[in-house]
PDB file of N, CA and C in Angstrom:
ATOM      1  N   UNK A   1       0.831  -1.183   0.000  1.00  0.00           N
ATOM      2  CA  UNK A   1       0.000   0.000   0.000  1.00  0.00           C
ATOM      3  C   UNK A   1       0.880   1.253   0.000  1.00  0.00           C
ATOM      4  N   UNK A   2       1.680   1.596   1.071  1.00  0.00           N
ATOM      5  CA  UNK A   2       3.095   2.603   1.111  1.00  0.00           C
ATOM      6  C   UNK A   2       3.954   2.649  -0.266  1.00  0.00           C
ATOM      7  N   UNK A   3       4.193   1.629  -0.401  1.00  0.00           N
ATOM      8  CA  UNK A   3       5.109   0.992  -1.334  1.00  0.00           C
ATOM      9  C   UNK A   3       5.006   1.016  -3.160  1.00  0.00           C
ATOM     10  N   UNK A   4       3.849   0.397  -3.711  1.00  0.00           N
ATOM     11  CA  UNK A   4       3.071  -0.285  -5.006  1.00  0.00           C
ATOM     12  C   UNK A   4       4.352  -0.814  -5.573  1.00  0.00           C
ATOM     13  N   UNK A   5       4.730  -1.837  -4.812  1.00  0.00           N
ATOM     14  CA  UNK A   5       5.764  -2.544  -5.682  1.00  0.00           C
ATOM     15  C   UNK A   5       5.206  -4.046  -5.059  1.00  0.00           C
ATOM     16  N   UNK A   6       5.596  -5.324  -5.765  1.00  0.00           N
ATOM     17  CA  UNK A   6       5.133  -6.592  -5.488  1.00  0.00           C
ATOM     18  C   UNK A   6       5.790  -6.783  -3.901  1.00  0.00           C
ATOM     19  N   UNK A   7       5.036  -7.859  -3.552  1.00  0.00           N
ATOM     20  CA  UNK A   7       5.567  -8.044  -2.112  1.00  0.00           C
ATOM     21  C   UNK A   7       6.548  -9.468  -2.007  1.00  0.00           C
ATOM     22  N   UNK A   8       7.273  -9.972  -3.219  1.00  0.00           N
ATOM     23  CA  UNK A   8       8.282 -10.811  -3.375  1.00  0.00           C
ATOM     24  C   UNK A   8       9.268 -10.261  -4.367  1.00  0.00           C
ATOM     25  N   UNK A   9      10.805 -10.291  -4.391  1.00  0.00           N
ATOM     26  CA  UNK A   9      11.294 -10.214  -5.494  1.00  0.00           C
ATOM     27  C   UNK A   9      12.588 -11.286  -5.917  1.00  0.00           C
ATOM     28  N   UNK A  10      12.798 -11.501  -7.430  1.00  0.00           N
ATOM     29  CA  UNK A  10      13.781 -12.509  -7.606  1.00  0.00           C
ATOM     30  C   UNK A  10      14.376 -12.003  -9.257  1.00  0.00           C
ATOM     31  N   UNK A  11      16.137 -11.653  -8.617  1.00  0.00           N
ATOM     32  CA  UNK A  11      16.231 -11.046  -9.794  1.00  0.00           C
ATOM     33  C   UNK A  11      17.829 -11.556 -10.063  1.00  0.00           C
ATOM     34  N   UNK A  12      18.143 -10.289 -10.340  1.00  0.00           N
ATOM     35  CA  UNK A  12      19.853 -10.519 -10.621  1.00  0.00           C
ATOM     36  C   UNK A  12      20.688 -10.219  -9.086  1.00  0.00           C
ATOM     37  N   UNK A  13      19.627  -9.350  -8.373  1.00  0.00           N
ATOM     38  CA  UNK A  13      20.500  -8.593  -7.234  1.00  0.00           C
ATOM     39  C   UNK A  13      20.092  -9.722  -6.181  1.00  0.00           C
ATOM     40  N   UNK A  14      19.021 -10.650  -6.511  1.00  0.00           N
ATOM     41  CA  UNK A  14      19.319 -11.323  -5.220  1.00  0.00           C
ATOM     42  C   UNK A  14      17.611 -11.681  -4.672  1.00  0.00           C
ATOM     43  N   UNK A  15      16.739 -12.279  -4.128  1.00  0.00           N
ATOM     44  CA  UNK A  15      15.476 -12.425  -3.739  1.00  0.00           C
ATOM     45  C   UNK A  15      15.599 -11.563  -2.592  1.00  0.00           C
ATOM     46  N   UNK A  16      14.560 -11.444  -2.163  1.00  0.00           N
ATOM     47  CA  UNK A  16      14.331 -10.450  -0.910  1.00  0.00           C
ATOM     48  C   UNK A  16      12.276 -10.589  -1.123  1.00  0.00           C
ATOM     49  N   UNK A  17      12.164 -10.244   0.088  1.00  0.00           N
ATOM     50  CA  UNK A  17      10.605  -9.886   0.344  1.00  0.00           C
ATOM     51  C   UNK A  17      10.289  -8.466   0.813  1.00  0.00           C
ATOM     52  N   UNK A  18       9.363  -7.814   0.611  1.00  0.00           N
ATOM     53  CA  UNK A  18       9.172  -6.072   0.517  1.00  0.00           C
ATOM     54  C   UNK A  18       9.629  -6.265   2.173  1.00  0.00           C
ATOM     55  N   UNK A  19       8.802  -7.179   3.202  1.00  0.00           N
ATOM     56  CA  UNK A  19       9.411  -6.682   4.564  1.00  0.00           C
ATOM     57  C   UNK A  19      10.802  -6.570   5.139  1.00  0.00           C
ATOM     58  N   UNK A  20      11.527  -7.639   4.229  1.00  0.00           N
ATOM     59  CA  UNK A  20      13.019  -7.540   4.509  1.00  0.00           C
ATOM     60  C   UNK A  20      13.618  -6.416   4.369  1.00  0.00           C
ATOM     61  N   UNK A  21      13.139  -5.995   2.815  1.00  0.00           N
ATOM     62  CA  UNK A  21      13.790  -4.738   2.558  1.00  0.00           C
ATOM     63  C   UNK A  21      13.254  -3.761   3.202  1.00  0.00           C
ATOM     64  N   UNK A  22      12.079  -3.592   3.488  1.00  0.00           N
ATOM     65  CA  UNK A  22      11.653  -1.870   4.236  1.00  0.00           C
ATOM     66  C   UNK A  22      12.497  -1.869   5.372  1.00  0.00           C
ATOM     67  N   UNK A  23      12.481  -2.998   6.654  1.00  0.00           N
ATOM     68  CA  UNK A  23      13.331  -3.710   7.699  1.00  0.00           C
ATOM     69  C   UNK A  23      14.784  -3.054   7.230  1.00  0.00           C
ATOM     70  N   UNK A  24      15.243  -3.491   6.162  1.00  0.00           N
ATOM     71  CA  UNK A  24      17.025  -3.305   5.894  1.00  0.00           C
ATOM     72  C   UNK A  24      16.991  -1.308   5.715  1.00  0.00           C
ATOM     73  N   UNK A  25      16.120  -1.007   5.236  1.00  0.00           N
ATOM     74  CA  UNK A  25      16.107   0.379   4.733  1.00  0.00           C
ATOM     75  C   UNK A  25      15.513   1.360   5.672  1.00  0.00           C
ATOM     76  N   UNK A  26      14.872   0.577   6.674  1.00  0.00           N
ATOM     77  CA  UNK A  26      14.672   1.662   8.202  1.00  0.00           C
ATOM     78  C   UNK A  26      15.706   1.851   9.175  1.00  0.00           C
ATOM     79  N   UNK A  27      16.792   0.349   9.082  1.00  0.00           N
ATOM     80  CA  UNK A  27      17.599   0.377   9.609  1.00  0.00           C
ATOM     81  C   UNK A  27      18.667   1.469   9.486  1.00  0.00           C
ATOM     82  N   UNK A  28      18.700   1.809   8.339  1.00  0.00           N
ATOM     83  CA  UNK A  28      19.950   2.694   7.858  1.00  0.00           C
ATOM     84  C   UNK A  28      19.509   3.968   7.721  1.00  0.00           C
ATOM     85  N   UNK A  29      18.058   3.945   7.900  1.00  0.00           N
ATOM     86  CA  UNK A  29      17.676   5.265   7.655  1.00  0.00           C
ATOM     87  C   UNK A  29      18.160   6.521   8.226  1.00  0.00           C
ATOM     88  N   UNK A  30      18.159   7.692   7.575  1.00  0.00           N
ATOM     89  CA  UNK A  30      18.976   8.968   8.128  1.00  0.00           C
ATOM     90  C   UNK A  30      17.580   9.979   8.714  1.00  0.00           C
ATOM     91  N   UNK A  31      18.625  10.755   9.728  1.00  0.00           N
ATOM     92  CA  UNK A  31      17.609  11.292  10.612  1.00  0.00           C
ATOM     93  C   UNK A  31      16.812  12.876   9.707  1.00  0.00           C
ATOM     94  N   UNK A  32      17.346  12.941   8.556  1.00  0.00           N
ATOM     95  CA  UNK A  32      16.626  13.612   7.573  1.00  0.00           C
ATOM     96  C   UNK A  32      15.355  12.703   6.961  1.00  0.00           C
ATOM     97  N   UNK A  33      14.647  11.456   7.115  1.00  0.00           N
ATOM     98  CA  UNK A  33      14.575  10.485   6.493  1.00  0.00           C
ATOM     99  C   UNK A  33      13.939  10.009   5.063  1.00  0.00           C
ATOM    100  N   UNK A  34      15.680  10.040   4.608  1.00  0.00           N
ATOM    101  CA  UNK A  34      16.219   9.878   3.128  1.00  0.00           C
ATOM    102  C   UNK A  34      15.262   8.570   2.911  1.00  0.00           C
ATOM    103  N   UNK A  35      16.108   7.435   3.977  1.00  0.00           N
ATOM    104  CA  UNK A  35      15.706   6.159   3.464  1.00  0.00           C
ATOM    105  C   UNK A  35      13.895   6.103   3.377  1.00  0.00           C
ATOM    106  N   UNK A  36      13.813   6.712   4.408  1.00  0.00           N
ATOM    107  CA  UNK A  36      12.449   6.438   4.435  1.00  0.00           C
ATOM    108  C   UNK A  36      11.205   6.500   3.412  1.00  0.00           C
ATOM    109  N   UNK A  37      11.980   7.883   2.827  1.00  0.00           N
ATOM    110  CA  UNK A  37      11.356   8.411   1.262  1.00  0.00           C
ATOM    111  C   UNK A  37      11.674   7.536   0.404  1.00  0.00           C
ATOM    112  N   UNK A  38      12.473   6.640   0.311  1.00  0.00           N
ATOM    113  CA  UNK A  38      12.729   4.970  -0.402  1.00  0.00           C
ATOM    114  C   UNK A  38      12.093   4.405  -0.471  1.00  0.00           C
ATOM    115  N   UNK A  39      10.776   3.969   0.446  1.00  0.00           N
ATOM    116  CA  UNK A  39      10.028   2.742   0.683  1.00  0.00           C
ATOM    117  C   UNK A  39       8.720   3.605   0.651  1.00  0.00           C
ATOM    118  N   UNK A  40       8.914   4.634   0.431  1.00  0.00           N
ATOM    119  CA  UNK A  40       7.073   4.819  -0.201  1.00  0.00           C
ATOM    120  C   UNK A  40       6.746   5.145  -1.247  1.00  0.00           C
ATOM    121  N   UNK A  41       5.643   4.885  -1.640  1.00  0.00           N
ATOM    122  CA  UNK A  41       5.341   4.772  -3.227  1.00  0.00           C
ATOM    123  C   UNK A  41       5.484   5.993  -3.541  1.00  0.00           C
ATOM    124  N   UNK A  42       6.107   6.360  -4.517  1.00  0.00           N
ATOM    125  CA  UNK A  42       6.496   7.803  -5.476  1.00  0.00           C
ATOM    126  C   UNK A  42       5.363   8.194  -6.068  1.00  0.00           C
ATOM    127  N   UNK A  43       4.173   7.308  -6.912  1.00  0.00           N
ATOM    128  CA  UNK A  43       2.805   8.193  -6.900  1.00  0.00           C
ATOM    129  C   UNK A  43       2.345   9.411  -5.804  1.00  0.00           C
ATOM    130  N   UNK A  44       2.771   9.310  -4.957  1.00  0.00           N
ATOM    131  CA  UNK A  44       2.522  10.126  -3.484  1.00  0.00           C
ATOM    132  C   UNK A  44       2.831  11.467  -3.351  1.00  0.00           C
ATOM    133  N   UNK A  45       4.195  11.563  -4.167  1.00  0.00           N
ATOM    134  CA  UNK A  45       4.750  12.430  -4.575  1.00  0.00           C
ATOM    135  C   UNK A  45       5.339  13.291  -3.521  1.00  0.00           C
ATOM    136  N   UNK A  46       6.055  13.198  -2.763  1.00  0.00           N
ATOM    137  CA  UNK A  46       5.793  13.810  -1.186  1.00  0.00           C
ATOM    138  C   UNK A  46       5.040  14.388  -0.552  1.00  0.00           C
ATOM    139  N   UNK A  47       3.762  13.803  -1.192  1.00  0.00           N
ATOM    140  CA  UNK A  47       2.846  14.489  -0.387  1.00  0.00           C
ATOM    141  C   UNK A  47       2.154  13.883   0.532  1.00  0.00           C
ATOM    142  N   UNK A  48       3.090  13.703   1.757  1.00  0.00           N
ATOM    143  CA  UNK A  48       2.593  12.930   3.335  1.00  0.00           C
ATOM    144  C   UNK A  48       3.915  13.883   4.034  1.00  0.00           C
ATOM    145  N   UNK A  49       3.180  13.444   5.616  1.00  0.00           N
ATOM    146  CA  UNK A  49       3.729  14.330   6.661  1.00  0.00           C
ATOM    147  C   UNK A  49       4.989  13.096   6.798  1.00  0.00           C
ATOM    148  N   UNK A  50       6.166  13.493   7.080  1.00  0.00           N
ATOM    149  CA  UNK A  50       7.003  12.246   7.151  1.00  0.00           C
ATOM    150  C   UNK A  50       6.985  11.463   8.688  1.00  0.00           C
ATOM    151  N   UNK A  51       6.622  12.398   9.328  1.00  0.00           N
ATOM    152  CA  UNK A  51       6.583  11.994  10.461  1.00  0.00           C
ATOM    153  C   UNK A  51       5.528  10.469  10.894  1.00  0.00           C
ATOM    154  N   UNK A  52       4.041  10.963  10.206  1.00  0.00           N
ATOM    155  CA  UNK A  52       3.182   9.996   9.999  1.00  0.00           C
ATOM    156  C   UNK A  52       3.393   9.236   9.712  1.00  0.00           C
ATOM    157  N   UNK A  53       4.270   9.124   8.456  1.00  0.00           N
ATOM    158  CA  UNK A  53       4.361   7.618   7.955  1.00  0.00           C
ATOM    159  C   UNK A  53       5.301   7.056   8.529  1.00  0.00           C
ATOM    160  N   UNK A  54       6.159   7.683   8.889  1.00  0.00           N
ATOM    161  CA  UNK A  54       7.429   7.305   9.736  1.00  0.00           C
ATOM    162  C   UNK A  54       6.344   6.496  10.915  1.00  0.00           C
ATOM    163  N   UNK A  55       5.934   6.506  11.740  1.00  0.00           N
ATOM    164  CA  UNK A  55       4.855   5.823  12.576  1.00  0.00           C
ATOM    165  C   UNK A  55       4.014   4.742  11.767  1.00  0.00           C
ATOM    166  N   UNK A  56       3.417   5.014  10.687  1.00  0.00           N
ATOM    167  CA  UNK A  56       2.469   3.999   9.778  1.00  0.00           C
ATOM    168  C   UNK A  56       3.535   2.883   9.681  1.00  0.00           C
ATOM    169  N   UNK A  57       4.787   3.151   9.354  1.00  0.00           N
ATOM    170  CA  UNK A  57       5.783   2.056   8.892  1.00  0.00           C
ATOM    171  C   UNK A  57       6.182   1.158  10.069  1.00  0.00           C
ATOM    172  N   UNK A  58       6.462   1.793  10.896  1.00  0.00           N
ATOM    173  CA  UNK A  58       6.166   1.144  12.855  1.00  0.00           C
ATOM    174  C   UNK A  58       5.476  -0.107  13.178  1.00  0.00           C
ATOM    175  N   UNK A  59       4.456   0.406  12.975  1.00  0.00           N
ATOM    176  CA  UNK A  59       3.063  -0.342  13.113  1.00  0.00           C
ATOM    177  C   UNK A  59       3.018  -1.460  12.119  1.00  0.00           C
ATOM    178  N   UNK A  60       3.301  -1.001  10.799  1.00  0.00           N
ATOM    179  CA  UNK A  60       2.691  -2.478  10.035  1.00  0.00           C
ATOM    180  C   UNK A  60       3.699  -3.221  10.277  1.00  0.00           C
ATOM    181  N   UNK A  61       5.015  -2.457  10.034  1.00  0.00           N
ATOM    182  CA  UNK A  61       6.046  -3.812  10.588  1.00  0.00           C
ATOM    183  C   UNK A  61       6.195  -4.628  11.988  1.00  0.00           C
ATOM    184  N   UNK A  62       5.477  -3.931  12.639  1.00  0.00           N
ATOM    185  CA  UNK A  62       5.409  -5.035  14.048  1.00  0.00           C
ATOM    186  C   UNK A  62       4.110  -5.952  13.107  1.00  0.00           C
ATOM    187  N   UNK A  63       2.976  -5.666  12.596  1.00  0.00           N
ATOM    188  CA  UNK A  63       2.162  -6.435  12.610  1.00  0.00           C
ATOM    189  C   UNK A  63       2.318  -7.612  11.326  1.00  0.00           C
ATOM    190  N   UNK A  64       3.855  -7.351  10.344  1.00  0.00           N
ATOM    191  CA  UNK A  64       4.243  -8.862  10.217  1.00  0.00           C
ATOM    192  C   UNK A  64       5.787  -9.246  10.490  1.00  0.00           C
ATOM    193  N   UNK A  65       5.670  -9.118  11.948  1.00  0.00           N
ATOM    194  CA  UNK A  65       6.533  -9.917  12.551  1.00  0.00           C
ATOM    195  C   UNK A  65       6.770 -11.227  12.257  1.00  0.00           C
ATOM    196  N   UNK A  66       7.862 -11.931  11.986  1.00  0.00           N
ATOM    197  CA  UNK A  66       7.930 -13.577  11.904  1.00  0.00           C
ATOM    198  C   UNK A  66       6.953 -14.530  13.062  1.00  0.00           C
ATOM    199  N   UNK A  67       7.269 -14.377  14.402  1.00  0.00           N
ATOM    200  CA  UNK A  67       6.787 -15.062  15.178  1.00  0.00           C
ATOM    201  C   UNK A  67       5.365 -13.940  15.502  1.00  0.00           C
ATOM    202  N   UNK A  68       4.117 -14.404  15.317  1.00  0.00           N
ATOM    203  CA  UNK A  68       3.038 -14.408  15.701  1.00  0.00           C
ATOM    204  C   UNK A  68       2.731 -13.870  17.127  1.00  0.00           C
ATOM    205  N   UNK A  69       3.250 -14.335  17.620  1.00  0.00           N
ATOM    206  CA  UNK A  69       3.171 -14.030  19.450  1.00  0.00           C
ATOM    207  C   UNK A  69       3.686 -12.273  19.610  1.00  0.00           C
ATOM    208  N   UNK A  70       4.657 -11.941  18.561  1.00  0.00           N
ATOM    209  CA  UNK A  70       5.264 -10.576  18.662  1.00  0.00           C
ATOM    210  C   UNK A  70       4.635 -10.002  17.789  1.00  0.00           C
ATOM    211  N   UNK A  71       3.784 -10.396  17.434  1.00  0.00           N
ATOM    212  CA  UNK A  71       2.772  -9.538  16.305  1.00  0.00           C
ATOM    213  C   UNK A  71       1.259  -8.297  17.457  1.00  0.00           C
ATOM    214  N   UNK A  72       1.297  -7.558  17.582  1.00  0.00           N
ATOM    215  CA  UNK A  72       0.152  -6.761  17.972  1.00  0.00           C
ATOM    216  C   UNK A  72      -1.324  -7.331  17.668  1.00  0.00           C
ATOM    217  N   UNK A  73      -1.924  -7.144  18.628  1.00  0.00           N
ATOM    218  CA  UNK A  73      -3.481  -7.561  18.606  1.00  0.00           C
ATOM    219  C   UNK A  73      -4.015  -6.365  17.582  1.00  0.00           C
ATOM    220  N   UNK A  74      -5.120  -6.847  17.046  1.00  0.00           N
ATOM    221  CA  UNK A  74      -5.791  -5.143  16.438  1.00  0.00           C
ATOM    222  C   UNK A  74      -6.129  -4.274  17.274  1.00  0.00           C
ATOM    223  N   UNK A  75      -6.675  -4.482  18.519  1.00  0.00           N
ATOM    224  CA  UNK A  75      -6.885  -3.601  19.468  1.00  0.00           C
ATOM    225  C   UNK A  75      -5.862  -2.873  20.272  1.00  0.00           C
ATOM    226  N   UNK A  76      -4.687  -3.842  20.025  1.00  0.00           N
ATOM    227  CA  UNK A  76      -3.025  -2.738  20.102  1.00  0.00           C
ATOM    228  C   UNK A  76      -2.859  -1.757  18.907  1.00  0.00           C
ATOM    229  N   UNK A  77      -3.068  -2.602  17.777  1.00  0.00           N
ATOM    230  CA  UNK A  77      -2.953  -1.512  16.380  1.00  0.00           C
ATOM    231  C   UNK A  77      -3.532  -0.061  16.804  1.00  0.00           C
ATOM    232  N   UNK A  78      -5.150  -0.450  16.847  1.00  0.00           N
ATOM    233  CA  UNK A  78      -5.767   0.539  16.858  1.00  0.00           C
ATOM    234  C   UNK A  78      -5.329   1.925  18.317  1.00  0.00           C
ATOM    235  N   UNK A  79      -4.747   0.893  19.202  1.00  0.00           N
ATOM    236  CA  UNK A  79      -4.325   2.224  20.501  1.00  0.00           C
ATOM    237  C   UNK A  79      -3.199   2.336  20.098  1.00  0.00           C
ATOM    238  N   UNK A  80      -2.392   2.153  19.558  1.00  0.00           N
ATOM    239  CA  UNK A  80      -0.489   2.718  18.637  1.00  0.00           C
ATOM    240  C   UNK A  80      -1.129   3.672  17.725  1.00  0.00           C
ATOM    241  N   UNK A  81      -2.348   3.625  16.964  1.00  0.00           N
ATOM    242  CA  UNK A  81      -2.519   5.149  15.764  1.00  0.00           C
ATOM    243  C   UNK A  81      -3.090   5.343  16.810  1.00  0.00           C
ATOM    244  N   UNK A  82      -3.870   5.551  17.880  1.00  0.00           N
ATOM    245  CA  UNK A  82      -4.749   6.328  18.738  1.00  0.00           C
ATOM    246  C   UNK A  82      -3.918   7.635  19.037  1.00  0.00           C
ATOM    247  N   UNK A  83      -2.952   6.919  19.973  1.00  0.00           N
ATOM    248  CA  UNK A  83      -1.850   7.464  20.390  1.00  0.00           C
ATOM    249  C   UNK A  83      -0.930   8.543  19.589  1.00  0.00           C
ATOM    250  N   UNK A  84      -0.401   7.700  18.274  1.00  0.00           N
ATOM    251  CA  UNK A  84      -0.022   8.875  17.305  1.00  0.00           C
ATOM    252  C   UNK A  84      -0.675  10.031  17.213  1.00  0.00           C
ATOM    253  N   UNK A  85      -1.856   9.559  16.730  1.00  0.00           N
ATOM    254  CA  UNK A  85      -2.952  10.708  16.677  1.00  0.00           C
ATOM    255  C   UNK A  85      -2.534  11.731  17.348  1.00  0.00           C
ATOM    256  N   UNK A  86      -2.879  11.332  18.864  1.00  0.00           N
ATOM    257  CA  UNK A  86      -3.083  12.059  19.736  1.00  0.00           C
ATOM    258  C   UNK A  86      -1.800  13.015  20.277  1.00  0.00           C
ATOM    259  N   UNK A  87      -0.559  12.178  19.564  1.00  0.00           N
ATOM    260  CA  UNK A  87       0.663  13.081  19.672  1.00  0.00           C
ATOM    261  C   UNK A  87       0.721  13.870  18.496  1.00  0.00           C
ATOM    262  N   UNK A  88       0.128  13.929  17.497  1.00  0.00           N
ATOM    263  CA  UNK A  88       0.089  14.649  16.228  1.00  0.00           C
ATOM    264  C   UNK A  88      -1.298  15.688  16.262  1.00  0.00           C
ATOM    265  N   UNK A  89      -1.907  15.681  17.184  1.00  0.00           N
ATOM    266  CA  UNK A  89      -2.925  17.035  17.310  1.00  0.00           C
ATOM    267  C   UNK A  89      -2.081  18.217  18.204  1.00  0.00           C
TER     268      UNK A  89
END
């Protein structure tokens, strides 16, 4: 959805899955966030608050965590944007 690129890839550079890479590209991300503007879809055009998505990207990546058990309930989802929200009014 962030992204509009497939959520598997297999090429010359190597397989990877979109979560690996957003994961590898938050990691390195700069506190201007360069990387971050990497992993969202360019239709968008910069037009999002970075901060927001910087949080949106948070969230979905806890919610596909490998192990299940470290994955958020929806009713955690929903109080993590509550919260944003509520730090963004």
């Amino acid at each position: 959805m962030m992204m509009g690129i497939q959520n598997e890839y297999g090429g010359e550079v190597g397989n990877w899955t979109l979560v690996t890479w957003v994961r590898g590209e938050r990691t390195t991300a700069c506190a201007d966030g360069s990387s971050l503007k990497e992993i969202i879809n360019p239709m968008i055009e910069g037009d999002f608050d970075l901060y927001k998505m910087q949080a949106l990207v948070e969230v979905a990546l806890q919610c596909v965590e490998e192990d299940r058990d470290e994955r958020p309930t929806m009713k955690q989802v929903v109080e993590m944007l509550q919260t944003y929200e509520n730090d963004w009014q």
